[in-house]
N, C-alpha and C. Protein backbone atom coordinates (compact mmCIF):
# COMPACT_ATOMS: atom_id res chain seq x y z
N UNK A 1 135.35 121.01 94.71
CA UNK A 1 134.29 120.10 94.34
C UNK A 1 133.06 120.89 93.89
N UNK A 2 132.53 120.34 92.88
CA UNK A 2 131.30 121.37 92.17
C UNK A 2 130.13 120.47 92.84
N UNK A 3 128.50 121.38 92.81
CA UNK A 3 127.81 120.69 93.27
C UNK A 3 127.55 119.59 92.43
N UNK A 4 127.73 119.64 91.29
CA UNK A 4 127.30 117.90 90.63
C UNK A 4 127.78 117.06 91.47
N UNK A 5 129.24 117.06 91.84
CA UNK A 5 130.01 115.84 92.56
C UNK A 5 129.36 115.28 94.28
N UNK A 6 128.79 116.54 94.53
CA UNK A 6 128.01 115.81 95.79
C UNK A 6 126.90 115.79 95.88
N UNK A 7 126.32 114.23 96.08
CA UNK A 7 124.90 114.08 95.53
C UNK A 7 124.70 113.39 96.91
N UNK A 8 123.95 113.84 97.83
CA UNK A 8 123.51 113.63 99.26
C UNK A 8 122.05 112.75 99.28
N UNK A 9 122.47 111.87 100.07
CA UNK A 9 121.22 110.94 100.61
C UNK A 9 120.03 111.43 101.58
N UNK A 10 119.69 112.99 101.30
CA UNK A 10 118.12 113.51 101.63
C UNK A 10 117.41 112.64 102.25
N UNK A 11 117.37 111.73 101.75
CA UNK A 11 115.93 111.46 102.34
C UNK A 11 115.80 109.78 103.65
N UNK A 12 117.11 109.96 103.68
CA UNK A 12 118.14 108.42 103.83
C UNK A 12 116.89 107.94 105.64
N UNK A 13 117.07 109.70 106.37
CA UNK A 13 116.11 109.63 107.62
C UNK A 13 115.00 109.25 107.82
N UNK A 14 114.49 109.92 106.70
CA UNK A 14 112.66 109.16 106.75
C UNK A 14 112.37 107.77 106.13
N UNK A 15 113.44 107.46 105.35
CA UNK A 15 113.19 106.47 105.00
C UNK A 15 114.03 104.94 105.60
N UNK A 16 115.04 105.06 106.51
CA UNK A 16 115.74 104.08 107.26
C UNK A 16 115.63 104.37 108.28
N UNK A 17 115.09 105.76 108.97
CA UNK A 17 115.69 106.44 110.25
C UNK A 17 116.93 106.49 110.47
N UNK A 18 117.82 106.82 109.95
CA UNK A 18 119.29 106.98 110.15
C UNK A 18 119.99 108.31 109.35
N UNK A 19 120.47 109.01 110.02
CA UNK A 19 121.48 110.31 109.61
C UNK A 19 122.38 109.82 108.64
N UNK A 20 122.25 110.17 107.26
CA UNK A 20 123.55 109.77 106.38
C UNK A 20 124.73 110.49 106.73
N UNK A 21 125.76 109.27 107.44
CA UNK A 21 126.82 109.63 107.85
C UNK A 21 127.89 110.18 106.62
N UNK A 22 128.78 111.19 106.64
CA UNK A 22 129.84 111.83 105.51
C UNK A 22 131.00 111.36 106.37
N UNK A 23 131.96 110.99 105.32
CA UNK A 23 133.10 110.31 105.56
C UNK A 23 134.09 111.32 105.52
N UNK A 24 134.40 111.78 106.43
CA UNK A 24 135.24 112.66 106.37
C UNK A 24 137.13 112.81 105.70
N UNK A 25 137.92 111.48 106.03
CA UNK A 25 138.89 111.13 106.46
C UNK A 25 139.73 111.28 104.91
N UNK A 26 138.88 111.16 103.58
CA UNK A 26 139.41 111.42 102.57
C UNK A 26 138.63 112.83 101.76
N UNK A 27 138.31 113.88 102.64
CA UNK A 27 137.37 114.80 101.69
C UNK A 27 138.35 115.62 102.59
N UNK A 28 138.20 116.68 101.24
CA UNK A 28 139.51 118.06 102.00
C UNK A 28 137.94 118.81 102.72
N UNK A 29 138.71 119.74 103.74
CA UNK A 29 138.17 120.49 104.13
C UNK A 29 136.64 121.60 103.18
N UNK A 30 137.24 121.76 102.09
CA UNK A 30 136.06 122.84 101.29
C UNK A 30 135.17 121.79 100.91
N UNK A 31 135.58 120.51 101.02
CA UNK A 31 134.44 119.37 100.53
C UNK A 31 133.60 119.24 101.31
N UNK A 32 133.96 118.89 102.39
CA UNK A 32 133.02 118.97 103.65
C UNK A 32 132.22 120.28 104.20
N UNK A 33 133.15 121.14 103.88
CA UNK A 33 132.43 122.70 103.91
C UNK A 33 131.12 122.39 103.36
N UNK A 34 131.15 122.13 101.93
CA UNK A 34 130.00 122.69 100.86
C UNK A 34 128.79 121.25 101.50
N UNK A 35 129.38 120.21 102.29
CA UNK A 35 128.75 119.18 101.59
C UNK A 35 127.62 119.67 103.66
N UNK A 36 127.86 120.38 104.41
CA UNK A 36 127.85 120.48 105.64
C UNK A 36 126.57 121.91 105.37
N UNK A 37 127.18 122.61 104.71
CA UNK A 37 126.03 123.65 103.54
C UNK A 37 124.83 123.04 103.26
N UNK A 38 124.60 121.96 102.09
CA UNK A 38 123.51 121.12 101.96
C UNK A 38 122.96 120.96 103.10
N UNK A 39 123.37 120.04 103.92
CA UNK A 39 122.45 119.37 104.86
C UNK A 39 121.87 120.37 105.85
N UNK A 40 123.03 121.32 106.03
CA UNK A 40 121.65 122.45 106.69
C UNK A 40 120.92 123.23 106.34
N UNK A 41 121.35 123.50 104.92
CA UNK A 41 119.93 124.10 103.77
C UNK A 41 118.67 122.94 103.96
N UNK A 42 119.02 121.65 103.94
CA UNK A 42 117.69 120.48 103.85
C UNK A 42 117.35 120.68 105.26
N UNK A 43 117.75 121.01 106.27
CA UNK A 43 117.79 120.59 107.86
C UNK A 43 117.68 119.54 108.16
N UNK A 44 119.05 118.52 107.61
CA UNK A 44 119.00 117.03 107.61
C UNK A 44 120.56 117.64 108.82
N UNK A 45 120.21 116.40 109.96
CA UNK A 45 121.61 116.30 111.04
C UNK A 45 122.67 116.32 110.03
N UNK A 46 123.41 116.28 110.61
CA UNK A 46 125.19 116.12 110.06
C UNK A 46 126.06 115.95 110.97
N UNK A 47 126.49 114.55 110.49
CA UNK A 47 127.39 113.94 111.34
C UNK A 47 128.88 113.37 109.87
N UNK A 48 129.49 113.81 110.35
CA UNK A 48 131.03 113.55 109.70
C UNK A 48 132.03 112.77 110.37
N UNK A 49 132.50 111.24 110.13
CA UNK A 49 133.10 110.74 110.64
C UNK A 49 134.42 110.93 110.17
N UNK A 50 135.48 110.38 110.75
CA UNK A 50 137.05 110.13 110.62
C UNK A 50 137.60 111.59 110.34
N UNK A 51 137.68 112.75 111.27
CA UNK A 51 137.92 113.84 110.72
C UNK A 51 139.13 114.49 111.76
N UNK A 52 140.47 114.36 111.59
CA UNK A 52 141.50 114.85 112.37
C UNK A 52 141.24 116.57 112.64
N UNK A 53 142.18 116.90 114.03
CA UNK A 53 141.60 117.97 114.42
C UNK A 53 141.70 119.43 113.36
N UNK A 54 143.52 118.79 113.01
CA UNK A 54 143.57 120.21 112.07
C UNK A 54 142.52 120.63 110.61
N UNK A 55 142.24 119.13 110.13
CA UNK A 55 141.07 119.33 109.02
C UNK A 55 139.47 119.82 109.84
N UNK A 56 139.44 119.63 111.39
CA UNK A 56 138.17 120.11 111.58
C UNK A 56 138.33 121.56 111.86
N UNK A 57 139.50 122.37 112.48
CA UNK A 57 139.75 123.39 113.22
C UNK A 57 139.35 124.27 111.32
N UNK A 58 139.95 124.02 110.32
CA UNK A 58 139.54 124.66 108.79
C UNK A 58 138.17 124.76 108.90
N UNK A 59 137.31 123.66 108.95
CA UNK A 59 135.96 123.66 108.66
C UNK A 59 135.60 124.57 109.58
N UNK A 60 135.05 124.37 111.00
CA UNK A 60 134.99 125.21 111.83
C UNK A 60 134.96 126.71 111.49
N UNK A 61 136.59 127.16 110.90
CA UNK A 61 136.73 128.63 110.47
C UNK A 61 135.86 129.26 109.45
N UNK A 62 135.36 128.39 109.39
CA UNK A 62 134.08 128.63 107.83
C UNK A 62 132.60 128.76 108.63
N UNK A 63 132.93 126.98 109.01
CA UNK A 63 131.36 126.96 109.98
C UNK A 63 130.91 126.68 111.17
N UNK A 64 131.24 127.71 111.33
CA UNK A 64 131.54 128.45 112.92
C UNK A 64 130.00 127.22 113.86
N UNK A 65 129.21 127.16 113.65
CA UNK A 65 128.51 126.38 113.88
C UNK A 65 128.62 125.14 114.22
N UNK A 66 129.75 124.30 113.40
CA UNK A 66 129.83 122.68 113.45
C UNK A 66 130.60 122.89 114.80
N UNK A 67 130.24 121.69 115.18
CA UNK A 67 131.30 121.34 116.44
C UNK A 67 132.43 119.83 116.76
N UNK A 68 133.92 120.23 116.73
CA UNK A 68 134.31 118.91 116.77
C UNK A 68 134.07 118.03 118.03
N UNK A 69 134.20 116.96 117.89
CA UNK A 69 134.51 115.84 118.88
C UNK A 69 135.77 114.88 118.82
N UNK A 70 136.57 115.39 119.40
CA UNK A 70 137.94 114.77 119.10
C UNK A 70 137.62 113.62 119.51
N UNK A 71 137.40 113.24 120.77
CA UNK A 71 137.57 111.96 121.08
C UNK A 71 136.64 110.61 120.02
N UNK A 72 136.23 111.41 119.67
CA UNK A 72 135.97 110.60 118.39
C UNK A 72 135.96 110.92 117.06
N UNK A 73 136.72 111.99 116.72
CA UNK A 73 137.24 112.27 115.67
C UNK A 73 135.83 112.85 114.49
N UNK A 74 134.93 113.34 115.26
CA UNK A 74 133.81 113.44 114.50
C UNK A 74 133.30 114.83 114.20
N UNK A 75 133.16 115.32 113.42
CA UNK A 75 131.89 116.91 112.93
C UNK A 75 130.93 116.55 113.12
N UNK A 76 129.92 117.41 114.02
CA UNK A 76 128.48 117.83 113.95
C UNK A 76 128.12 119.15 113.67
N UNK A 77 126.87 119.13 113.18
CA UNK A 77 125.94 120.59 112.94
C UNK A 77 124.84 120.44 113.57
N UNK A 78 124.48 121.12 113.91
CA UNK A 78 122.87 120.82 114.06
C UNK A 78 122.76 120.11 115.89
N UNK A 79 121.10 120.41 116.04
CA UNK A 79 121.28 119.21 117.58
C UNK A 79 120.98 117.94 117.00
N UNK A 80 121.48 116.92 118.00
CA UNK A 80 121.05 115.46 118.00
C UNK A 80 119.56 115.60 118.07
N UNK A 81 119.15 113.75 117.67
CA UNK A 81 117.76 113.39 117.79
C UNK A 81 117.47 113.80 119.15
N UNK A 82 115.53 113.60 119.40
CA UNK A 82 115.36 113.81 120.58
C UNK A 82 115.69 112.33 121.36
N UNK A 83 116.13 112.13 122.55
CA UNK A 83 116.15 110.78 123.15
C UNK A 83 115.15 110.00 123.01
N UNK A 84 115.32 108.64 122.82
CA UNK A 84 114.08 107.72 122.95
C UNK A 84 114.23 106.65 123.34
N UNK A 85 113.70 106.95 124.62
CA UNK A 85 114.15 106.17 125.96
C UNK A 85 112.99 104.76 125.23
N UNK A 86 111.65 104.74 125.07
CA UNK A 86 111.32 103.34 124.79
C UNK A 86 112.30 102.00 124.24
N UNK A 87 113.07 102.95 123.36
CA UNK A 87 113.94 101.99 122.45
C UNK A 87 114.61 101.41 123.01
N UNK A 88 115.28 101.74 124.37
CA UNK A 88 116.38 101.03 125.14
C UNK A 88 117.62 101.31 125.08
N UNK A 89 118.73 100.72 125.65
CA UNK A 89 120.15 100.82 126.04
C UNK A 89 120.67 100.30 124.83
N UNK A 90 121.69 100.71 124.31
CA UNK A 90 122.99 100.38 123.95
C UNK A 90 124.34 100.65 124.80
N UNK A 91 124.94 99.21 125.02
CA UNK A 91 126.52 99.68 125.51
C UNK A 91 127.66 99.52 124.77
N UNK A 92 127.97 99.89 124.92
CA UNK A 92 129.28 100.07 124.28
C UNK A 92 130.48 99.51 125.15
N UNK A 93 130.94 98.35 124.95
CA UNK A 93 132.34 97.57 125.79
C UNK A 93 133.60 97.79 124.84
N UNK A 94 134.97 98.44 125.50
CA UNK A 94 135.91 98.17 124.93
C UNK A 94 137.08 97.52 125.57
N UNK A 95 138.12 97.02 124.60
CA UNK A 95 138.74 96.11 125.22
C UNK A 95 139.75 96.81 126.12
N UNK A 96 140.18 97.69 125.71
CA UNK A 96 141.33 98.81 126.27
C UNK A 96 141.21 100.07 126.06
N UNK A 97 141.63 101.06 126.53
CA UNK A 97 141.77 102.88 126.39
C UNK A 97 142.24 102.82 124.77
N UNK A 98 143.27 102.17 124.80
CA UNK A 98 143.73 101.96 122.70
C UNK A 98 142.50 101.99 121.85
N UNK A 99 141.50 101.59 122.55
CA UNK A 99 139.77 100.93 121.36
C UNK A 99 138.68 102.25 121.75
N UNK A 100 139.16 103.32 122.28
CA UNK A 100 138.61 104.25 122.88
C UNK A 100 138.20 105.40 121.83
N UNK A 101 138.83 105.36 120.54
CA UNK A 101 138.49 106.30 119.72
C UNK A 101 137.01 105.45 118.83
N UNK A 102 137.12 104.48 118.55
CA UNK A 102 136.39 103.84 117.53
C UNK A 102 134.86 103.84 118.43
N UNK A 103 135.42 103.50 119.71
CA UNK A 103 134.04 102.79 120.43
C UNK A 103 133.18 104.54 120.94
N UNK A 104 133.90 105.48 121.12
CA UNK A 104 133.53 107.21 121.17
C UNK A 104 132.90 107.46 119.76
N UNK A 105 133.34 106.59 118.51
CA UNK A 105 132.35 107.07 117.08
C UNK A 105 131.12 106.30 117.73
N UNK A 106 131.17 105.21 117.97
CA UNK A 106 129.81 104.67 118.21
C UNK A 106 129.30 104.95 119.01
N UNK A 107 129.29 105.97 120.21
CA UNK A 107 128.65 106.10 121.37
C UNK A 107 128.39 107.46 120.85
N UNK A 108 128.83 108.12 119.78
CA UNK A 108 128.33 109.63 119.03
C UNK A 108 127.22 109.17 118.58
N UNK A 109 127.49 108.06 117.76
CA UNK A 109 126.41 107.79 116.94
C UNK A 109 124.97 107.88 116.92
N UNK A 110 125.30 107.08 118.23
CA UNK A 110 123.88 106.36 118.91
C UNK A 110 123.29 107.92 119.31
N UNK A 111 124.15 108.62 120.21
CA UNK A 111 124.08 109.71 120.64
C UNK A 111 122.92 110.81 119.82
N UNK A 112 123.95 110.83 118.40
CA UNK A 112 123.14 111.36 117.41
C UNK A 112 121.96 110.94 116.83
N UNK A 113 121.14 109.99 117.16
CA UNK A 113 120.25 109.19 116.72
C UNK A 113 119.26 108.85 117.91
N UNK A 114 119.19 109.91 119.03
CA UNK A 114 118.25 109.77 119.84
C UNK A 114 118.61 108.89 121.28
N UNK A 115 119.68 107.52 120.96
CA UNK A 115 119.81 106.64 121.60
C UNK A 115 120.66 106.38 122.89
N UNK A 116 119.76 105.99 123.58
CA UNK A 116 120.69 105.90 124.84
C UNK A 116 121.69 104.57 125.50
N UNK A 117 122.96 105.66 125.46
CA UNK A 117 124.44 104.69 124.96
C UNK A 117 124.80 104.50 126.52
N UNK A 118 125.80 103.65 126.84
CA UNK A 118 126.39 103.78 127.56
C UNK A 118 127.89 103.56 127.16
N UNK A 119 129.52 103.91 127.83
CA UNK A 119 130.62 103.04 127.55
C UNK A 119 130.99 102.48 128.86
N UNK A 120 131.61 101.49 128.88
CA UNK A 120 131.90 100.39 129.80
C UNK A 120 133.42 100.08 129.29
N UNK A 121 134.58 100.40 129.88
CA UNK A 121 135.83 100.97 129.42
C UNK A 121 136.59 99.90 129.85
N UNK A 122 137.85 99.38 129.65
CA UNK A 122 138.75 98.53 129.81
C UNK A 122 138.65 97.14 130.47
N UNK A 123 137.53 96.33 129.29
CA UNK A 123 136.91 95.08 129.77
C UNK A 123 137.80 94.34 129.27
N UNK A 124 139.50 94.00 128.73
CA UNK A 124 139.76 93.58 127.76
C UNK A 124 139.82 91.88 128.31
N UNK A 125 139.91 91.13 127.67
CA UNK A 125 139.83 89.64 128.43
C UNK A 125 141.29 89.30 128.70
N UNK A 126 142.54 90.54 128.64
CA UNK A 126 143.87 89.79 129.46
C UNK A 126 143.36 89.78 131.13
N UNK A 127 142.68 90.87 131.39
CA UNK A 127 142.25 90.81 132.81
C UNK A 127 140.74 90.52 132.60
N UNK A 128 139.99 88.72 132.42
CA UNK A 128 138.87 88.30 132.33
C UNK A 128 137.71 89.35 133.43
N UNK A 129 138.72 89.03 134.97
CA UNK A 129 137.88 89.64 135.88
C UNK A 129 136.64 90.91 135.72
N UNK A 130 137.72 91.37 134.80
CA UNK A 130 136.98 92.91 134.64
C UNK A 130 135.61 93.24 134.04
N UNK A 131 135.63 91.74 133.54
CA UNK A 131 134.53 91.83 132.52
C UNK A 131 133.22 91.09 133.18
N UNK A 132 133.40 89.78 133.96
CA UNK A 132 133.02 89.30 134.70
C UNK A 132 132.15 90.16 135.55
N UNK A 133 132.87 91.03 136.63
CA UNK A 133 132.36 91.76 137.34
C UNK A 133 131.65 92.45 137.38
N UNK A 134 131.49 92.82 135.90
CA UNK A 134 130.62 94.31 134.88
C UNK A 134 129.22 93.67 134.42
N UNK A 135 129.21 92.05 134.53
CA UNK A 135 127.85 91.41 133.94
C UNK A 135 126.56 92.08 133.98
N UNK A 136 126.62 92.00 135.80
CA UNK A 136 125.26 92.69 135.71
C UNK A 136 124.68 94.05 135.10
N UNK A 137 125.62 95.05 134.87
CA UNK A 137 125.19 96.25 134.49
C UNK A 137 124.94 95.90 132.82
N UNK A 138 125.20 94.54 132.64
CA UNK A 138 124.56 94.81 131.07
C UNK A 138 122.93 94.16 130.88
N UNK A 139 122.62 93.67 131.99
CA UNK A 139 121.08 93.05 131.77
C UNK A 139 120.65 94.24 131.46
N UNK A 140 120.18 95.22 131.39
CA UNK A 140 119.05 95.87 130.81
C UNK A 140 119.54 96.57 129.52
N UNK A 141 120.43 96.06 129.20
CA UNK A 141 120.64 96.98 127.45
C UNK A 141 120.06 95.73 126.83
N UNK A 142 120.07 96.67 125.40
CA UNK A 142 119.21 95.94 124.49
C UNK A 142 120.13 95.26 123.19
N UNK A 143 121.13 95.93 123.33
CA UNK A 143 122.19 95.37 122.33
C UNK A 143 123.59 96.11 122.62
N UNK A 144 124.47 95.44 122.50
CA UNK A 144 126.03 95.38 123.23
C UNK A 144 126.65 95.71 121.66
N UNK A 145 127.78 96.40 121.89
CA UNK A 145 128.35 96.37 120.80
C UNK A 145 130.20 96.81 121.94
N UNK A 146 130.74 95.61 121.07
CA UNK A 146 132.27 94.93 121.96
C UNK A 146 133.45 95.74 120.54
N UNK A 147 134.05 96.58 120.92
CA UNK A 147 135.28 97.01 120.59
C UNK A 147 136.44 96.53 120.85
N UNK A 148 137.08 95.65 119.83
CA UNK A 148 138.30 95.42 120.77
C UNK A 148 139.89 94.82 119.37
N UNK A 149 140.76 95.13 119.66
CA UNK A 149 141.87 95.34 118.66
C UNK A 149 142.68 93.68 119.19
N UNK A 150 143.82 93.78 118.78
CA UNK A 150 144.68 92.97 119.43
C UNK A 150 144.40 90.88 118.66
N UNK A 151 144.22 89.99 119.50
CA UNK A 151 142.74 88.94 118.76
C UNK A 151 141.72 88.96 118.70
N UNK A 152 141.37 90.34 118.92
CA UNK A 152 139.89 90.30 119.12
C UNK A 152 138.80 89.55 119.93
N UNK A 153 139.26 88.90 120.97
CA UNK A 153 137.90 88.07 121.38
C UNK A 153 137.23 88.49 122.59
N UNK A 154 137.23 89.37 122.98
CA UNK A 154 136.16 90.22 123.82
C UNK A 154 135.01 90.00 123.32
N UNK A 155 134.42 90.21 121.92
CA UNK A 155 132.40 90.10 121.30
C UNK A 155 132.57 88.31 121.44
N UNK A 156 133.73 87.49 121.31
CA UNK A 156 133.56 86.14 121.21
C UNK A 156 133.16 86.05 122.48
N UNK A 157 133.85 86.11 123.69
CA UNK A 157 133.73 85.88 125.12
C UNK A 157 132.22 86.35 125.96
N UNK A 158 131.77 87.35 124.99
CA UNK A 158 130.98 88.18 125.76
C UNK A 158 129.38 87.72 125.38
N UNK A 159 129.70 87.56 123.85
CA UNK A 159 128.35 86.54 123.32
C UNK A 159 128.23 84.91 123.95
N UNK A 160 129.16 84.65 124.53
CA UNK A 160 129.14 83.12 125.50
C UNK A 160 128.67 83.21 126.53
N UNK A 161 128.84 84.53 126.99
CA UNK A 161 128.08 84.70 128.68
C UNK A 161 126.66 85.68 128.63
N UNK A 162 126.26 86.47 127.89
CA UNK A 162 125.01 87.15 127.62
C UNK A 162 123.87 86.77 126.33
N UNK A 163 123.04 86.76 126.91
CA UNK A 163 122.04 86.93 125.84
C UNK A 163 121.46 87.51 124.56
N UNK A 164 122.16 89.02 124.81
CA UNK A 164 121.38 90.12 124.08
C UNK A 164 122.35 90.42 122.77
N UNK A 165 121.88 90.75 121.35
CA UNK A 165 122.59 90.69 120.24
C UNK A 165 124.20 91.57 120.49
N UNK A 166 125.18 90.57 119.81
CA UNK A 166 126.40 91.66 120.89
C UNK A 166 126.84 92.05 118.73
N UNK A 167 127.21 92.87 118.90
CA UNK A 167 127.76 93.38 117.89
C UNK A 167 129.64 93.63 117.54
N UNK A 168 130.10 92.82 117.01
CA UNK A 168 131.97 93.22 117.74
C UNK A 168 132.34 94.36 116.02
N UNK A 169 133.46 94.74 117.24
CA UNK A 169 134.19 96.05 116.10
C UNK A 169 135.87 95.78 116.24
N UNK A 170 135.83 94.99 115.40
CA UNK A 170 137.42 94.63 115.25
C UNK A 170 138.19 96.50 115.11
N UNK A 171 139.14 96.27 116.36
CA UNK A 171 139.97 97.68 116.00
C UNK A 171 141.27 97.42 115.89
N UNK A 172 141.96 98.50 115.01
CA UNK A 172 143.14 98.55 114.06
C UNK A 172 143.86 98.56 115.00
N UNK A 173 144.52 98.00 116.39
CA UNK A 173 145.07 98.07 117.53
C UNK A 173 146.24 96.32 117.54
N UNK A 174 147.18 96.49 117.87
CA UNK A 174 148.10 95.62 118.51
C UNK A 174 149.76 95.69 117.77
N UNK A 175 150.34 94.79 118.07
CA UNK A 175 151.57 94.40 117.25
C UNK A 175 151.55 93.51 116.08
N UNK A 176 153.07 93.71 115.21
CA UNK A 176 152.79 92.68 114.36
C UNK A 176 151.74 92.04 113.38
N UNK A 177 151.46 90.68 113.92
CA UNK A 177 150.34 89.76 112.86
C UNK A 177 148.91 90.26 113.45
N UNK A 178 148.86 91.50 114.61
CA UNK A 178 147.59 91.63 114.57
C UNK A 178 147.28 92.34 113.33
N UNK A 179 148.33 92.91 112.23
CA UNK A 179 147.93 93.65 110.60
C UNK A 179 147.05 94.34 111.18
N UNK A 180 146.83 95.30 111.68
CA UNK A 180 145.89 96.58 111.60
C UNK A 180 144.56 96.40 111.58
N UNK A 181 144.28 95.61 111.93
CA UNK A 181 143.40 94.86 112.95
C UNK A 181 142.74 93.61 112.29
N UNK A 182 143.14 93.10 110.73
CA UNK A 182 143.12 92.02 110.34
C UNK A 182 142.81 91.35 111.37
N UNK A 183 143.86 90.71 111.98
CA UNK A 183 143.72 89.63 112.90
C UNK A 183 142.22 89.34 113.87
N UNK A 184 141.88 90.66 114.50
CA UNK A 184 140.56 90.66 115.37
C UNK A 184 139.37 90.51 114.40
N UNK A 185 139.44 90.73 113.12
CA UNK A 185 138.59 90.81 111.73
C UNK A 185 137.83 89.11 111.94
N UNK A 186 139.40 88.70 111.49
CA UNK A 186 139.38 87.04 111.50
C UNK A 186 139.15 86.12 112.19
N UNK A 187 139.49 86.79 113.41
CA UNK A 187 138.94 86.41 114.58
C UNK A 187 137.43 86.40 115.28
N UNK A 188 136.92 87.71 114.75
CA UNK A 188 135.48 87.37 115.16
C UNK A 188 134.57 86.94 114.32
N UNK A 189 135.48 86.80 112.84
CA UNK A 189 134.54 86.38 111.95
C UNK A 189 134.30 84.88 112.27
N UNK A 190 135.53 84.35 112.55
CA UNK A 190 135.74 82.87 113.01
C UNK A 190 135.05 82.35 114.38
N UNK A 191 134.40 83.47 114.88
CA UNK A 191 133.99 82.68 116.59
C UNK A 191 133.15 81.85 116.08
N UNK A 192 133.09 81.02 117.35
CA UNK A 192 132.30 79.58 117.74
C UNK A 192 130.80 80.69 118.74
N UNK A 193 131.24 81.57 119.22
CA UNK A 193 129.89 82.46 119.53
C UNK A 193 128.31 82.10 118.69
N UNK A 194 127.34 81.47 119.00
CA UNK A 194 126.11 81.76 117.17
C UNK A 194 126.15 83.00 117.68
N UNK A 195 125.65 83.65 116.56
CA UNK A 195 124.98 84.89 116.11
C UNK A 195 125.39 86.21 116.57
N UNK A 196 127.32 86.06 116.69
CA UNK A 196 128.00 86.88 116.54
C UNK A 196 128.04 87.92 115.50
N UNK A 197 127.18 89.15 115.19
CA UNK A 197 127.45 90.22 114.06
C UNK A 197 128.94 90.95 113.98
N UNK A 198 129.44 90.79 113.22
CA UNK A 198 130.50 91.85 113.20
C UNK A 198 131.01 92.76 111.65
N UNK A 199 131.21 94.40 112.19
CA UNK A 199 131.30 95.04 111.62
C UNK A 199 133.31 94.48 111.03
N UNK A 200 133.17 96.02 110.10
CA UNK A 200 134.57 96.06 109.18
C UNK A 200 135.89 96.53 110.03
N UNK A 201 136.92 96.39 110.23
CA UNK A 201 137.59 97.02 111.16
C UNK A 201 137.73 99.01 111.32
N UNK A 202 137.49 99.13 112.52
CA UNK A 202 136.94 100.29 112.78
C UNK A 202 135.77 101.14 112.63
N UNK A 203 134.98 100.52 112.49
CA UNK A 203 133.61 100.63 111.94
C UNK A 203 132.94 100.93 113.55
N UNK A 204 132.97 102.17 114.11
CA UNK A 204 132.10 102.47 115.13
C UNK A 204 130.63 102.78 114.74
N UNK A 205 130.45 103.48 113.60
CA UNK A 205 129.81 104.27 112.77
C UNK A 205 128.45 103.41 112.36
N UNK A 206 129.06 102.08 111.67
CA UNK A 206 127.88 101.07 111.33
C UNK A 206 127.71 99.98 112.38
N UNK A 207 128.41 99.80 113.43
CA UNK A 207 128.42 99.50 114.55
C UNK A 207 127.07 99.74 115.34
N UNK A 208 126.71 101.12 115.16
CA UNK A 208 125.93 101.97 116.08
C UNK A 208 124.86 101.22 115.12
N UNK A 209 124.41 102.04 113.42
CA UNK A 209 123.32 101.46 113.12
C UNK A 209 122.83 100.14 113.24
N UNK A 210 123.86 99.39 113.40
CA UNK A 210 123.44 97.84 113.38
C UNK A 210 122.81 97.50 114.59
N UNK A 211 123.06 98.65 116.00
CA UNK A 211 122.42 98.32 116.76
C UNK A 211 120.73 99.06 116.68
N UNK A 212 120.61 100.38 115.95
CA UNK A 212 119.70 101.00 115.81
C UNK A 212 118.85 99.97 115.11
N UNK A 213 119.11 99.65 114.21
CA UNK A 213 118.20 98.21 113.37
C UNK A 213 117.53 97.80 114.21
N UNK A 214 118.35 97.26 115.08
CA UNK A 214 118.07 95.91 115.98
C UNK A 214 116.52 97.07 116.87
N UNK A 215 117.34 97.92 118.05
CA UNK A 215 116.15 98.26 118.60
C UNK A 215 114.82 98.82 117.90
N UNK A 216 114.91 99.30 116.37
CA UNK A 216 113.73 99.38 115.83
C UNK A 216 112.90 98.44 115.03
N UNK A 217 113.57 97.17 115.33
CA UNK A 217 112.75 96.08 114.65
C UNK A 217 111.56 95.82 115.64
């Protein structure tokens, strides 16, 4: 890739507050090399989503610097924002250990962006209880964001019993007519929940900003 072909969103931080995320999952390794170059010539963060280990272990051998995060499949350079505790909680609910990679991009995210995340792990609504029980630890976040594959209705269930903006992340998780996570797509697009937001399937990534929005409005 020549530098014409990568034309980087500079200035994307000062002007949205948000790290322009690089998509890793279709850029070969020397793409991401060069494009990981830029941003620390600008000293803009760098965060690279969807990036399997053997395409990160290449980069790495170059730039010895980045660091992977398998469990969420992500490249960094650079340190994260500083924390900013005024802004408040984000949690992160998933439905099962299966929703554990997508809902780890979004708890990077936030991560990378100053914000303080929490995850809240195997709420899925075959065992309601679990979720039930977990209520109280969500009064003091400021926005929920519900991971969940299969029909998706964990962000439906969860926006019926809480207050605070819940955000759902349909994940590419189940059998069959769940289609790769179609089904949870359709499903939360369809709740009876009001003011259910929901991202694209697997979308931890805009997941996170949608909650960053929220706490900087």
């Amino acid at each position: 890739m020549t530098d014409s072909q990568s034309r980087l969103d500079l200035s994307r931080q000062q002007r949205l507050g948000m790290v322009e995320a690089v998509w890793g999952e279709h850029k070969t390794p020397e793409q991401i090399i060069e494009i990981l170059g830029k941003l620390e010539g600008a000293r803009e963060l760098a965060l690279v989503t969807r990036v399997e280990a053997k395409k990160a272990r290449q980069v790495i051998s170059v730039v010895s610097k980045a660091q992977y995060h398998k469990q969420s499949r992500c490249l960094t350079l650079g340190a994260p924002a500083e924390l900013q505790p005024s802004l408040g909680k984000v949690v992160v609910l998933s439905g099962g250990t299966s929703d554990l990679v997508v809902a780890s991009e979004a708890l990077l995210a936030l991560h990378w962006h100053g914000i303080h995340s929490e995850l809240l792990l195997d709420v899925g609504v075959s065992g309601l209880h679990r979720l039930l029980g977990r209520l109280e630890e969500l009064k003091n976040a400021k926005a929920l964001i519900a991971c969940a594959g299969m029909e998706g209705a964990l962000p439906t269930v969860l926006a019926g019993l809480v207050p605070q903006p819940v955000i759902g992340v349909p994940v590419a998780v189940g059998y069959g007519v769940s289609a790769s996570g179609k089904t949870a797509l359709e499903g939360m697009l369809a709740s009876c929940a009001p003011g259910l937001a929901v991202m694209n399937i697997d979308n931890g990534y805009g997941a996170a900003m949608a909650a960053l929005r929220i706490l900087k409005a």
